[in-house]
Protein backbone atom coordinates (compact mmCIF):
# COMPACT_ATOMS: atom_id res chain seq x y z
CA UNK A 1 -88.05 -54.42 -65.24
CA UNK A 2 -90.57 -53.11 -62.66
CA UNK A 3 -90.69 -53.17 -58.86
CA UNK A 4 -92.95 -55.08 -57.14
CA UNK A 5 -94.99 -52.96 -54.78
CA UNK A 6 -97.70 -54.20 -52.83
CA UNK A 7 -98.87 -56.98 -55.64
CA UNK A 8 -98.61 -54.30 -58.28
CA UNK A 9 -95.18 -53.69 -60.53
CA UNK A 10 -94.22 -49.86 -60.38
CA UNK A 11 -92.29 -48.98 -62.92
CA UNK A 12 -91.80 -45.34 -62.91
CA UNK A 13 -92.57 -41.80 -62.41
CA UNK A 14 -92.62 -39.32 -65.52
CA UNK A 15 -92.53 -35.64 -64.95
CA UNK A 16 -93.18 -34.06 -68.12
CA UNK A 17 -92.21 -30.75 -69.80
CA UNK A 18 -94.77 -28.15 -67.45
CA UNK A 19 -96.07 -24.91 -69.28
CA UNK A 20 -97.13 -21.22 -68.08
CA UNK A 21 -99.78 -19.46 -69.83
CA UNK A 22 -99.15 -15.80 -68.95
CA UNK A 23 -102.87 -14.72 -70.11
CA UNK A 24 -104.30 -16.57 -67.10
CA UNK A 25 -100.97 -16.41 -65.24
CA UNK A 26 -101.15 -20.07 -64.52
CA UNK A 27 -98.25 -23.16 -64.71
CA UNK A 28 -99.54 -26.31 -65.24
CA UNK A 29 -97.42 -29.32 -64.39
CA UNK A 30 -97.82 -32.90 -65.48
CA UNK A 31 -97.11 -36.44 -64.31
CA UNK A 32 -97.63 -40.03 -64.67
CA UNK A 33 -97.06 -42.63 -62.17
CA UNK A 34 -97.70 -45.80 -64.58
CA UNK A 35 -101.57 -45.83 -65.72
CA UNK A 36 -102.24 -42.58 -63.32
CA UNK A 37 -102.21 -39.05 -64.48
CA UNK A 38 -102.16 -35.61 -62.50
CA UNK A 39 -101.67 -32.23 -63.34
CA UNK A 40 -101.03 -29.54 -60.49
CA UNK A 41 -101.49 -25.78 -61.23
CA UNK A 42 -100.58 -22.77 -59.83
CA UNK A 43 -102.27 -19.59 -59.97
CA UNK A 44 -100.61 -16.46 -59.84
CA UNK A 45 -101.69 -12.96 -58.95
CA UNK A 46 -102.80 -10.22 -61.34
CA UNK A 47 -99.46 -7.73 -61.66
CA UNK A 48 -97.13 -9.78 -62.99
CA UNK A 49 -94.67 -9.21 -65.87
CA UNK A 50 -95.20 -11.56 -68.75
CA UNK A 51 -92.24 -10.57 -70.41
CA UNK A 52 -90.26 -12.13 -67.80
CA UNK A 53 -91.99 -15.35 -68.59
CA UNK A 54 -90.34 -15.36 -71.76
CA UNK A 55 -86.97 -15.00 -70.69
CA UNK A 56 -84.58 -18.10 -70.54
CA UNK A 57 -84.33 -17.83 -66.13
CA UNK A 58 -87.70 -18.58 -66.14
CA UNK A 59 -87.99 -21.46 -67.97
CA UNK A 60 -85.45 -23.12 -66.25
CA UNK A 61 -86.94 -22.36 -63.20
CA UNK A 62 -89.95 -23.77 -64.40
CA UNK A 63 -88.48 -26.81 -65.40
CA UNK A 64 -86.86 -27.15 -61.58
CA UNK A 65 -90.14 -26.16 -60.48
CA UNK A 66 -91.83 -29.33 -62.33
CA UNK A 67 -88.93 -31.58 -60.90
CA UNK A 68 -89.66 -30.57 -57.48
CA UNK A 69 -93.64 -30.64 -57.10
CA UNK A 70 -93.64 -34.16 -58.46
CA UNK A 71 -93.15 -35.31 -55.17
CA UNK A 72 -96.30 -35.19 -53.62
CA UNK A 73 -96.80 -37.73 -56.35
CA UNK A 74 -94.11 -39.71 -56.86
CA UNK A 75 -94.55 -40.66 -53.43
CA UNK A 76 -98.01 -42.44 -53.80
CA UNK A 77 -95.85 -45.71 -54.63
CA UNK A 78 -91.81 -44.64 -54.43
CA UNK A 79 -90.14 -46.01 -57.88
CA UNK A 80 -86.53 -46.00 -58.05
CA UNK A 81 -86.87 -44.61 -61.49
CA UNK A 82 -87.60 -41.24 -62.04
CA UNK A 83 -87.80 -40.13 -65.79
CA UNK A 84 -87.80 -36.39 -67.06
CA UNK A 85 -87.03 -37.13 -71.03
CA UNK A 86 -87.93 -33.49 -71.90
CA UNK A 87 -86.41 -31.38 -68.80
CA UNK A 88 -82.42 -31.25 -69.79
CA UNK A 89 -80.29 -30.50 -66.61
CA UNK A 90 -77.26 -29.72 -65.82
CA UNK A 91 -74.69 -31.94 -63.20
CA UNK A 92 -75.80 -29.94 -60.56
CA UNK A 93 -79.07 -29.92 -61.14
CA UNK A 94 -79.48 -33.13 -60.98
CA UNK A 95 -77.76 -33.94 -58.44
CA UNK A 96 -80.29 -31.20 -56.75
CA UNK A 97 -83.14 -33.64 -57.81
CA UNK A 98 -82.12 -36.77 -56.32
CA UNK A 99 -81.16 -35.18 -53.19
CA UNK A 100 -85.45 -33.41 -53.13
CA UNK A 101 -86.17 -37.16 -53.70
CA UNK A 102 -83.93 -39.01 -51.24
CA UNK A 103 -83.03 -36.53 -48.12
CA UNK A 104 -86.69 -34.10 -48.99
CA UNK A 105 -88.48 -37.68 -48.38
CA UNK A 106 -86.09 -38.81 -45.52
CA UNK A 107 -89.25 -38.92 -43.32
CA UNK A 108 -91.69 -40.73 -45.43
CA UNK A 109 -89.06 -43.48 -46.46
CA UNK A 110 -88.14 -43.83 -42.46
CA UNK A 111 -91.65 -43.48 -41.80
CA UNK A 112 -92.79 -46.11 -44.30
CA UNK A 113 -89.86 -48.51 -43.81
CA UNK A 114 -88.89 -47.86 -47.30
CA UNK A 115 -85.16 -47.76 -48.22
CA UNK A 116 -84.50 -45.71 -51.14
CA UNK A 117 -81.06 -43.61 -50.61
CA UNK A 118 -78.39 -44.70 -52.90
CA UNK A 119 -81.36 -45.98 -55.50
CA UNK A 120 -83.18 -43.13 -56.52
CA UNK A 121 -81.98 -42.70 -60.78
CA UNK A 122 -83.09 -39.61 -62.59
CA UNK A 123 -83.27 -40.55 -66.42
CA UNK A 124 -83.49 -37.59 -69.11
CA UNK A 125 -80.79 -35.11 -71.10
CA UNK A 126 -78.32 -33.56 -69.84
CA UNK A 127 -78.30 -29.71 -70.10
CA UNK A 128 -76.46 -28.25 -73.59
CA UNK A 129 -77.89 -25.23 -73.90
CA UNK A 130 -75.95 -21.50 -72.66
CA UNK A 131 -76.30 -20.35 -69.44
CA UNK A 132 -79.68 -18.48 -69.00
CA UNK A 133 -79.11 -14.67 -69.25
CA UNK A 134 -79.58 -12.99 -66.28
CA UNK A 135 -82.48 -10.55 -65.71
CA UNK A 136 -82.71 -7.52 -64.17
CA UNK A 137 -84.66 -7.46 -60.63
CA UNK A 138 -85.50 -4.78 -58.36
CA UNK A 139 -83.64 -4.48 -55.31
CA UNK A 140 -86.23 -6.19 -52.61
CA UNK A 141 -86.65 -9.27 -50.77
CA UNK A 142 -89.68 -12.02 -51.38
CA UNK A 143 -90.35 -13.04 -47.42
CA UNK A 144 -92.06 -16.31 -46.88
CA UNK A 145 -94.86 -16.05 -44.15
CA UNK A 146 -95.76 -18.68 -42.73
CA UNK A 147 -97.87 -18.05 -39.36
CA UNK A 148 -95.47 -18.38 -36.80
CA UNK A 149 -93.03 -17.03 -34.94
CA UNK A 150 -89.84 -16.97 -37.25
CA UNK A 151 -90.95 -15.42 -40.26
CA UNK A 152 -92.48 -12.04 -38.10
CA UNK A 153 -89.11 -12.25 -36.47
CA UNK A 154 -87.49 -11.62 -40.14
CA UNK A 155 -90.44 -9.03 -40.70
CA UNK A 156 -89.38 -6.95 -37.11
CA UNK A 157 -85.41 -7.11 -38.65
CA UNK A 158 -86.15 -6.21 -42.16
CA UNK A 159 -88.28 -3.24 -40.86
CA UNK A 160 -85.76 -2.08 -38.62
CA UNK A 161 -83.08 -1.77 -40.95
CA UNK A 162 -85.30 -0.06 -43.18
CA UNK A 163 -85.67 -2.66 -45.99
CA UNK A 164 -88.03 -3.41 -48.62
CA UNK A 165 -89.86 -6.69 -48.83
CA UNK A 166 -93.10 -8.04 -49.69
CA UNK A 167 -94.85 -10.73 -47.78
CA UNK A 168 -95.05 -14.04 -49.39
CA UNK A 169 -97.10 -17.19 -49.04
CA UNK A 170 -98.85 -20.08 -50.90
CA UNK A 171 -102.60 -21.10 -50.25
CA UNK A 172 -102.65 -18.54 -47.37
CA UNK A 173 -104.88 -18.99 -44.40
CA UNK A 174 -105.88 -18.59 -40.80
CA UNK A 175 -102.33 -17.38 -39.17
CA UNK A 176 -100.44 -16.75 -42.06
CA UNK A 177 -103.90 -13.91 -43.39
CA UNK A 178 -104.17 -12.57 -40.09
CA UNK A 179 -100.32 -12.09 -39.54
CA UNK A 180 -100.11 -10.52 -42.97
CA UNK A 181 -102.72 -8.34 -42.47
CA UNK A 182 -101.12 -6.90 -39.40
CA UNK A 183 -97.97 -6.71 -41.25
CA UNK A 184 -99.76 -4.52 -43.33
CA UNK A 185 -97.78 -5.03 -46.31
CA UNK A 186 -99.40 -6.03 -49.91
CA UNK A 187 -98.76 -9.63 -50.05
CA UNK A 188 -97.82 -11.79 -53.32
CA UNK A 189 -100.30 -14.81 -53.12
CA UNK A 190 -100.33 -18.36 -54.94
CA UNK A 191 -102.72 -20.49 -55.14
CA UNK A 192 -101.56 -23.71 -55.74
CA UNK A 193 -104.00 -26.70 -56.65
CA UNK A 194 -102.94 -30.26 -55.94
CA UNK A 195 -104.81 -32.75 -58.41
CA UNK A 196 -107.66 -34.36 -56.62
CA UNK A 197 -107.02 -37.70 -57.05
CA UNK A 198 -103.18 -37.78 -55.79
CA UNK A 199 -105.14 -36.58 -52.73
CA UNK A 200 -108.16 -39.24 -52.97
CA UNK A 201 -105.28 -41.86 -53.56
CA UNK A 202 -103.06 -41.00 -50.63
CA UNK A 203 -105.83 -42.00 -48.19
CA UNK A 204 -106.57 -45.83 -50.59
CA UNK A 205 -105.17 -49.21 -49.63
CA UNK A 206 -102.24 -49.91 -51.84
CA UNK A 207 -100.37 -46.36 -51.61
CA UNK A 208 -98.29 -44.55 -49.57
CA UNK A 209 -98.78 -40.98 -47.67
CA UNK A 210 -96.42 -39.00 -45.44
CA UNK A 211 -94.18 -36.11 -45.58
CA UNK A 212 -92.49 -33.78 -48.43
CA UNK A 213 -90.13 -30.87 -47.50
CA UNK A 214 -92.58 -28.38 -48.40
CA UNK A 215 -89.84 -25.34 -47.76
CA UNK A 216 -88.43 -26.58 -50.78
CA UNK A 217 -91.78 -26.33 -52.94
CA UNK A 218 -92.25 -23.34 -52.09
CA UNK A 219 -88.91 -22.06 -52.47
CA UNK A 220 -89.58 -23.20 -55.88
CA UNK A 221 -92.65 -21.29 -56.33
CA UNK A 222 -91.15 -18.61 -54.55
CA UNK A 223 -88.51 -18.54 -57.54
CA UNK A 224 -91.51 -18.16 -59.99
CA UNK A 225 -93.03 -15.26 -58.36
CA UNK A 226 -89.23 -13.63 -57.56
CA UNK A 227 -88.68 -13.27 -61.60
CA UNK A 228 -92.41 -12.89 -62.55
CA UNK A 229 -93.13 -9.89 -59.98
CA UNK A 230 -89.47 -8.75 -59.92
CA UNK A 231 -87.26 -9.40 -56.62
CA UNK A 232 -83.86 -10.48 -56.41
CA UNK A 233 -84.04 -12.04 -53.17
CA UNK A 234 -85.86 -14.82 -51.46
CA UNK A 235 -85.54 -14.14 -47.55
CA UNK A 236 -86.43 -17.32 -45.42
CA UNK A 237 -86.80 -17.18 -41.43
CA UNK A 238 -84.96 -20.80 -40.61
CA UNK A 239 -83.31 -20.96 -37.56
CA UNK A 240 -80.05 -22.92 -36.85
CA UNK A 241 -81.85 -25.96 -34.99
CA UNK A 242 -83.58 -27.03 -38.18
CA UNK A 243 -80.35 -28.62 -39.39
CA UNK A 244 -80.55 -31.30 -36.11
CA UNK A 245 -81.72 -34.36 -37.31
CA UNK A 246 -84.46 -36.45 -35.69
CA UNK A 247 -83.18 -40.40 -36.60
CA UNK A 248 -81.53 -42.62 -38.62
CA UNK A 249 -83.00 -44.76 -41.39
CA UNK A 250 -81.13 -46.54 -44.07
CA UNK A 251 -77.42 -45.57 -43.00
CA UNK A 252 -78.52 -41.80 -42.82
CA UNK A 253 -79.42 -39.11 -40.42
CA UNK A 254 -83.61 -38.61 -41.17
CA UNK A 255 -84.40 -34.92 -40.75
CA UNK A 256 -88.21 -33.78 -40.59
CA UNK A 257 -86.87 -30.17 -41.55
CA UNK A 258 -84.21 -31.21 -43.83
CA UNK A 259 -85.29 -28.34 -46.76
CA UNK A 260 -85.13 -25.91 -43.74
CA UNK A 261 -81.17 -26.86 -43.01
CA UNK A 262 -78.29 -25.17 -43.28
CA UNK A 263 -76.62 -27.44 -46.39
CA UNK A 264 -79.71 -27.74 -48.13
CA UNK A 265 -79.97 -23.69 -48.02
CA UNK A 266 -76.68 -23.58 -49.68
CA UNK A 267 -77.46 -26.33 -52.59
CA UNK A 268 -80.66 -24.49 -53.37
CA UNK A 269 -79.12 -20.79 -53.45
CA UNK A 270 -76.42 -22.73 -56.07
CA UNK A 271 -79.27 -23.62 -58.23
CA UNK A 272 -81.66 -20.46 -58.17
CA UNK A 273 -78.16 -18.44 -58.64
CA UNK A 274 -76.90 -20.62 -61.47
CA UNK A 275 -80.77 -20.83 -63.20
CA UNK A 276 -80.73 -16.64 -63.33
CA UNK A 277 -77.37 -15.82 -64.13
CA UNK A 278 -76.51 -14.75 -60.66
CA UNK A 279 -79.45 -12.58 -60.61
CA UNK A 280 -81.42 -13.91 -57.85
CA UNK A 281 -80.34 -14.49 -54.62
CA UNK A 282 -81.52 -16.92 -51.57
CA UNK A 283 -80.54 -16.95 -47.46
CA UNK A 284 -82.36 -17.64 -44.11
CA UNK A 285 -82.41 -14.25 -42.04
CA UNK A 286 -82.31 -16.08 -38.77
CA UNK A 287 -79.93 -18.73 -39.76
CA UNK A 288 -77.60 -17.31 -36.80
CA UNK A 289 -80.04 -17.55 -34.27
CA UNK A 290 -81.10 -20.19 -31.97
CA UNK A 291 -85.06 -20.80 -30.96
CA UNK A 292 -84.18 -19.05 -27.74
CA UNK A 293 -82.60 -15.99 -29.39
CA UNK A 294 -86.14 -15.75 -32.06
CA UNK A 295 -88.24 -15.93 -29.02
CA UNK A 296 -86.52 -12.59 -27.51
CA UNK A 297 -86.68 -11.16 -30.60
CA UNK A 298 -90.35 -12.18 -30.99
CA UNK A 299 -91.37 -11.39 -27.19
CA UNK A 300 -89.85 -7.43 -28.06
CA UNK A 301 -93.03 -6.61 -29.75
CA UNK A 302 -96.44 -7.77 -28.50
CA UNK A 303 -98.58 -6.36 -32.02
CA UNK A 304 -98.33 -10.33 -33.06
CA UNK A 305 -99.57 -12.07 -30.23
CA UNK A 306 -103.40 -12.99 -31.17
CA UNK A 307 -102.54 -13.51 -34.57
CA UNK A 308 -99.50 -15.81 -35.40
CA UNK A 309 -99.11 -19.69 -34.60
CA UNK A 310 -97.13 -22.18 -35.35
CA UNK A 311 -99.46 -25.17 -34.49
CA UNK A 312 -99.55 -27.89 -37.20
CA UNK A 313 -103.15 -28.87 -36.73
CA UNK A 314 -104.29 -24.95 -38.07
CA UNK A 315 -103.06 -25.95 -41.79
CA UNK A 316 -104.96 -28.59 -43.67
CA UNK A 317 -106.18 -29.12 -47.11
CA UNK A 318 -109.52 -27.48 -46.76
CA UNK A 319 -108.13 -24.27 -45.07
CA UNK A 320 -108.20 -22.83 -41.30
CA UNK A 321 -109.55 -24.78 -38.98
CA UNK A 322 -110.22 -24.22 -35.07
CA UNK A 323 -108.08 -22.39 -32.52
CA UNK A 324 -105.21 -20.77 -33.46
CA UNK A 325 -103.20 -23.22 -30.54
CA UNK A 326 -104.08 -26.53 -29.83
CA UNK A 327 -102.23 -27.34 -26.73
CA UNK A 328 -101.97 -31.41 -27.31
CA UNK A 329 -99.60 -31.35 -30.06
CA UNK A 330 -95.39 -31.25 -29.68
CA UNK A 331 -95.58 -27.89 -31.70
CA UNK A 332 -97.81 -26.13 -29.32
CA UNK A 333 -95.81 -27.43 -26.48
CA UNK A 334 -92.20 -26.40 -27.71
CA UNK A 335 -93.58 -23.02 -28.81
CA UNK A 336 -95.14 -22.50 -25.28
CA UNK A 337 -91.83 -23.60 -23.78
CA UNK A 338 -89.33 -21.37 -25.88
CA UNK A 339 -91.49 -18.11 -25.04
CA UNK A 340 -91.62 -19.26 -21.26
CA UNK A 341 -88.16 -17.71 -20.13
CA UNK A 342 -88.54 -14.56 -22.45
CA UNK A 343 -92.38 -13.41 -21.49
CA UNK A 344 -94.60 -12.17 -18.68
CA UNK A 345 -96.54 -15.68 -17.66
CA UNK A 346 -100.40 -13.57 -18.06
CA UNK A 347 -99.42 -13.03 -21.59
CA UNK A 348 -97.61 -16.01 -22.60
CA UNK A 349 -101.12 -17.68 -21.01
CA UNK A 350 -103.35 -15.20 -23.06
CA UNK A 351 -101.65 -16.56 -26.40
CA UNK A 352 -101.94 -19.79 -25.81
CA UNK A 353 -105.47 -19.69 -23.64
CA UNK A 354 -104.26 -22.11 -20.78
CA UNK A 355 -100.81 -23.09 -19.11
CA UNK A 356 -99.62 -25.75 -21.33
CA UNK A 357 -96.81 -27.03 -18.30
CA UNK A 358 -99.75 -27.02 -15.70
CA UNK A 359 -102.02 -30.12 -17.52
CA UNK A 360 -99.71 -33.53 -16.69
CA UNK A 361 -101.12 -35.20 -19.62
CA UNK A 362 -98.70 -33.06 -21.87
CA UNK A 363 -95.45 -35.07 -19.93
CA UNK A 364 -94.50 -37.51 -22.12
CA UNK A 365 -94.68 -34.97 -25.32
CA UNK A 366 -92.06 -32.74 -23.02
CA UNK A 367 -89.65 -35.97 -22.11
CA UNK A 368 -88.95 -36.47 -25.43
CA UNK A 369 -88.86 -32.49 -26.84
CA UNK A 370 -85.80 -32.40 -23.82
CA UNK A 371 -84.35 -35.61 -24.86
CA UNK A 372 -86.27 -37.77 -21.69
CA UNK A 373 -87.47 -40.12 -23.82
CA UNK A 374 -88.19 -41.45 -27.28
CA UNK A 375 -86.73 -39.40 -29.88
CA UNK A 376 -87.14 -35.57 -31.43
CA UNK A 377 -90.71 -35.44 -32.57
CA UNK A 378 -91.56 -35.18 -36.32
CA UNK A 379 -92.19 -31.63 -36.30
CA UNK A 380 -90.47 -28.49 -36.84
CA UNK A 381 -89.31 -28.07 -33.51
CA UNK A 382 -85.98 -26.89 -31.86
CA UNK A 383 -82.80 -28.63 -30.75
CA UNK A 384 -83.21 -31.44 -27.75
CA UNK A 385 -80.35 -29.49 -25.54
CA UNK A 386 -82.11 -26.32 -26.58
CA UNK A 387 -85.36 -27.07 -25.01
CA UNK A 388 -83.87 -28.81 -21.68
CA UNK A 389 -81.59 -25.83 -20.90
CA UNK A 390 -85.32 -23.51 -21.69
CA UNK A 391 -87.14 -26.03 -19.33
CA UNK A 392 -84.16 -25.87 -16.63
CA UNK A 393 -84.01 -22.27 -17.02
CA UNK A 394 -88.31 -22.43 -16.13
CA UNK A 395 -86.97 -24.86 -13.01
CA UNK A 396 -84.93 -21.77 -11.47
CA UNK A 397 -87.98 -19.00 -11.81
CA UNK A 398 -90.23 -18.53 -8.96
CA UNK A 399 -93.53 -18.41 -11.44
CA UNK A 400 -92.50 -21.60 -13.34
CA UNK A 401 -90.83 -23.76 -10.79
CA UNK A 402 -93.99 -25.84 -9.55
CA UNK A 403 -95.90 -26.00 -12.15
CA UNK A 404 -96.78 -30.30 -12.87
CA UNK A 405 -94.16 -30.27 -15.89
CA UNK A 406 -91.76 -28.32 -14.59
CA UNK A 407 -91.62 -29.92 -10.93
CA UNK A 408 -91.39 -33.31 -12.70
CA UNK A 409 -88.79 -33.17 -15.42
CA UNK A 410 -86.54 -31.48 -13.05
CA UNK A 411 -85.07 -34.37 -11.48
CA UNK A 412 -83.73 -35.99 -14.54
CA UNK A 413 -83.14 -33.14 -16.68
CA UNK A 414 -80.03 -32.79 -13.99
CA UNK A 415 -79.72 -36.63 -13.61
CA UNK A 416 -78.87 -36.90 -17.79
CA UNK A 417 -77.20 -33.62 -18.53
CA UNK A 418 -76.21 -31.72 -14.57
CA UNK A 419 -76.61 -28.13 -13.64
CA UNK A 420 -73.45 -26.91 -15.60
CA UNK A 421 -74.08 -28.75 -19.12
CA UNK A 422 -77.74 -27.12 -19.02
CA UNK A 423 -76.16 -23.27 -18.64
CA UNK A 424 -73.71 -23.84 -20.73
CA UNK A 425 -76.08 -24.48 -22.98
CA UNK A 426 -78.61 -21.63 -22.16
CA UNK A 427 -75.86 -19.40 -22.79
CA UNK A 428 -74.74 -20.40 -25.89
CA UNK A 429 -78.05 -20.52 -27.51
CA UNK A 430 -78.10 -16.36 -27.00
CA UNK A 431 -75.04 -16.25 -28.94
CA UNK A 432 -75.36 -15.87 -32.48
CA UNK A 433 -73.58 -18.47 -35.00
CA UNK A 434 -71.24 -17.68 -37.27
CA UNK A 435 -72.50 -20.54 -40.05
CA UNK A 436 -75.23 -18.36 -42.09
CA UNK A 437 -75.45 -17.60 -45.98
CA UNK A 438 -76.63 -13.99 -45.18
CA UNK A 439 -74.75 -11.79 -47.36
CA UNK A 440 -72.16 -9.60 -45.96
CA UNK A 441 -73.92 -5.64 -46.82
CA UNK A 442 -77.32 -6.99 -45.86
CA UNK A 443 -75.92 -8.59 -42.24
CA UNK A 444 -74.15 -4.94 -41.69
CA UNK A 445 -77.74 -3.72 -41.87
CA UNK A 446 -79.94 -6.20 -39.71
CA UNK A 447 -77.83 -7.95 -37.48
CA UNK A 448 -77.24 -4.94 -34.94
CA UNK A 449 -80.98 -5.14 -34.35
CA UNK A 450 -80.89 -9.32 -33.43
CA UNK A 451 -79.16 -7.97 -30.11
């Protein structure tokens, strides 16, 4: 029996059986959503080892690959049935699916008023077959890029404990080519290509649009390129803050970074461990570290500064577009206010091309990154105590103290949380966690240079 949806009955989404073709070095991946068909490719780069597309990791991976793409278009209409009658999985595999498809699309349910958690049913076979065999990977880490901050962070650590690594990124542009580039390392591109129409669609009367945890596609792809060009690590740069929350829909805490969190790290290393016989491995490399602590780190070296950014509005479907910082968006402002405390004022101002606490129109974006008012922004931005104690920390410096924002937050930043809860704070977001999944040999190596 279908759902009604909008006048039409929704009945399901298929994900069928995807395929690589190692001649062209493209996977294709299929899906219906009732009468609609896509297919989604991705295009790898020359250098790979088609062998290891033979090999029983990789198809599994490919499989859990399939599974999590469809999401960009399962999510044109939401079914509660999902069916995958030719992808067998295992317990924990699936239970890895629903969780893409219910907490990966916490936003866009919250966002859409849908309700969806508890509903979502994966039909298809369960997994029979051995236990892929295992293969053999060099020793060197895959590293994400992705424009900002975080991920040159990881590149400054791995390079100081003298580790290899290859930069890493999917439908590179603006920031994430020009940080590469001064990186200086050969990177391992993807192109992946959406189908047309799921885009077309998203923007029609009678379907729905919004947010996927895109850290988790391309972890996935990631995967793909970690057997295909042979490392046995995938290195991500997500800080602690990314496992906060930002509301509650449905009974459950909503979290725009929820593929970037802490227990969603561990349930995806499970399944890229368990798909390669133990052979590949997956961590954050800043999972100890606060926002605060990256943006020492960061503000150590200044050969990023004119290159990287972390603003939103720089990454859209038809590539690069504008100035590498807005200024208007909640991004641009928590960036700006993270680096505040940790840089010389003329060069935090050269990055960002104007003093982002000086223009009062950008108040009511800082009330609610400190908590003020509203709620956390839908972004990937830090903790609510984090940024207060940063913009309380601003309220003690000569340089910072009355500038528009800075002058008039003050007040009730110490009204709602007082003079001792905001140091407190300060000071324990320069100490390093103890929750992380880095392993033990590797931590030996890098951590001494996170102090």
């Amino acid at each position: 029996m279908g759902e009604q949806f909008r006048g039409c009955v929704v009945t399901d989404f298929l994900i069928e059986k995807p395929s690589f073709d190692a001649t062209t070095a493209t996977a294709s991946f299929r899906y219906r959503l009732d009468e609609l068909s896509f297919t989604e490719t991705l295009r790898f780069p020359a250098g790979l080892d088609s062998a290891a597309s033979t090999g029983t990791s990789f198809a599994k991976l490919l499989d859990l690959t399939a599974i999590v793409l469809g999401v960009s278009y399962f999510k044109l209409k939401a079914p509660e049935l999902i069916r995958a009658p030719d992808i067998p999985l295992t317990v924990d595999e699936r239970a890895f699916a629903i969780d893409i498809y219910e907490n990966g699309l916490g936003e866009f349910y919250a966002r859409n008023n849908l309700k969806r958690f508890g509903l979502i049913n994966l039909a298809g076979p369960n997994e029979t077959r051995p236990a892929p065999i295992a293969p053999k990977l060099r020793d060197r880490a895959l590293l994400p890029i992705g424009g900002g901050k975080d991920s040159l962070v990881s590149v400054q650590l791995l390079e100081a404990a003298g580790l290899d690594y290859a930069p890493f990124a999917v439908n590179p542009k603006g920031p994430i080519i020009t940080s590469v580039e001064t990186i200086g390392r050969p990177p391992v591109y993807v192109t992946r290509t959406l189908d047309p129409e799921m885009i077309r669609l998203s923007s029609q009367p009678g379907y729905l649009t919004g947010h996927v945890p895109s850290t988790a596609i391309n972890s996935m792809i990631g995967a793909l390129v970690a057997l295909l060009f042979s490392f046995d690590r995938i290195v991500l740069s997500n800080e602690r803050s990314a496992s906060e929350g930002n509301a509650q829909h449905d009974g459950r805490e909503v979290n725009h970074q929820y593929s970037k969190s802490l227990d969603f790290e561990a349930r995806i290393a499970r399944i890229l461990a368990a798909a390669t016989g133990g052979a590949l491995g997956y961590f954050s490399l800043l999972r100890s570290l606060s926002e605060a602590s990256i943006a020492r780190l960061f503000a150590r070296q200044t050969r990023f500064d004119h290159v990287f950014s972390s603003c939103n509005r720089n990454f859209r479907y038809n590539g690069h577009d504008g100035p590498l910082w807005c200024g208007e968006c909640p991004k641009c402002h928590f960036v700006f206010l993270i680096l505040a405390p940790e840089m010389d004022k003329d060069r935090l101002l050269a990055i960002f091309g104007k003093n982002l606490l000086a223009n009062p129109a950008n108040e009511h974006s800082f009330r609610e990154l400190t908590g003020l008012a509203g709620q956390k922004p839908w972004e990937c931005v830090g903790e609510i105590e984090e940024a207060a104690a940063c913009l309380y920390i601003l309220a003690q410096r000569p340089e910072w103290a009355n500038e528009p924002i800075v002058s008039l937050l003050k007040p009730d930043l110490l009204t709602q949380y007082g003079s001792p809860r905001l140091e407190a704070a300060h000071e324990e977001l320069l100490a390093p966690s103890p929750h992380h999944h880095v392993p033990p040999e590797l931590a030996a190596k890098v951590f001494g240079h996170a102090v």
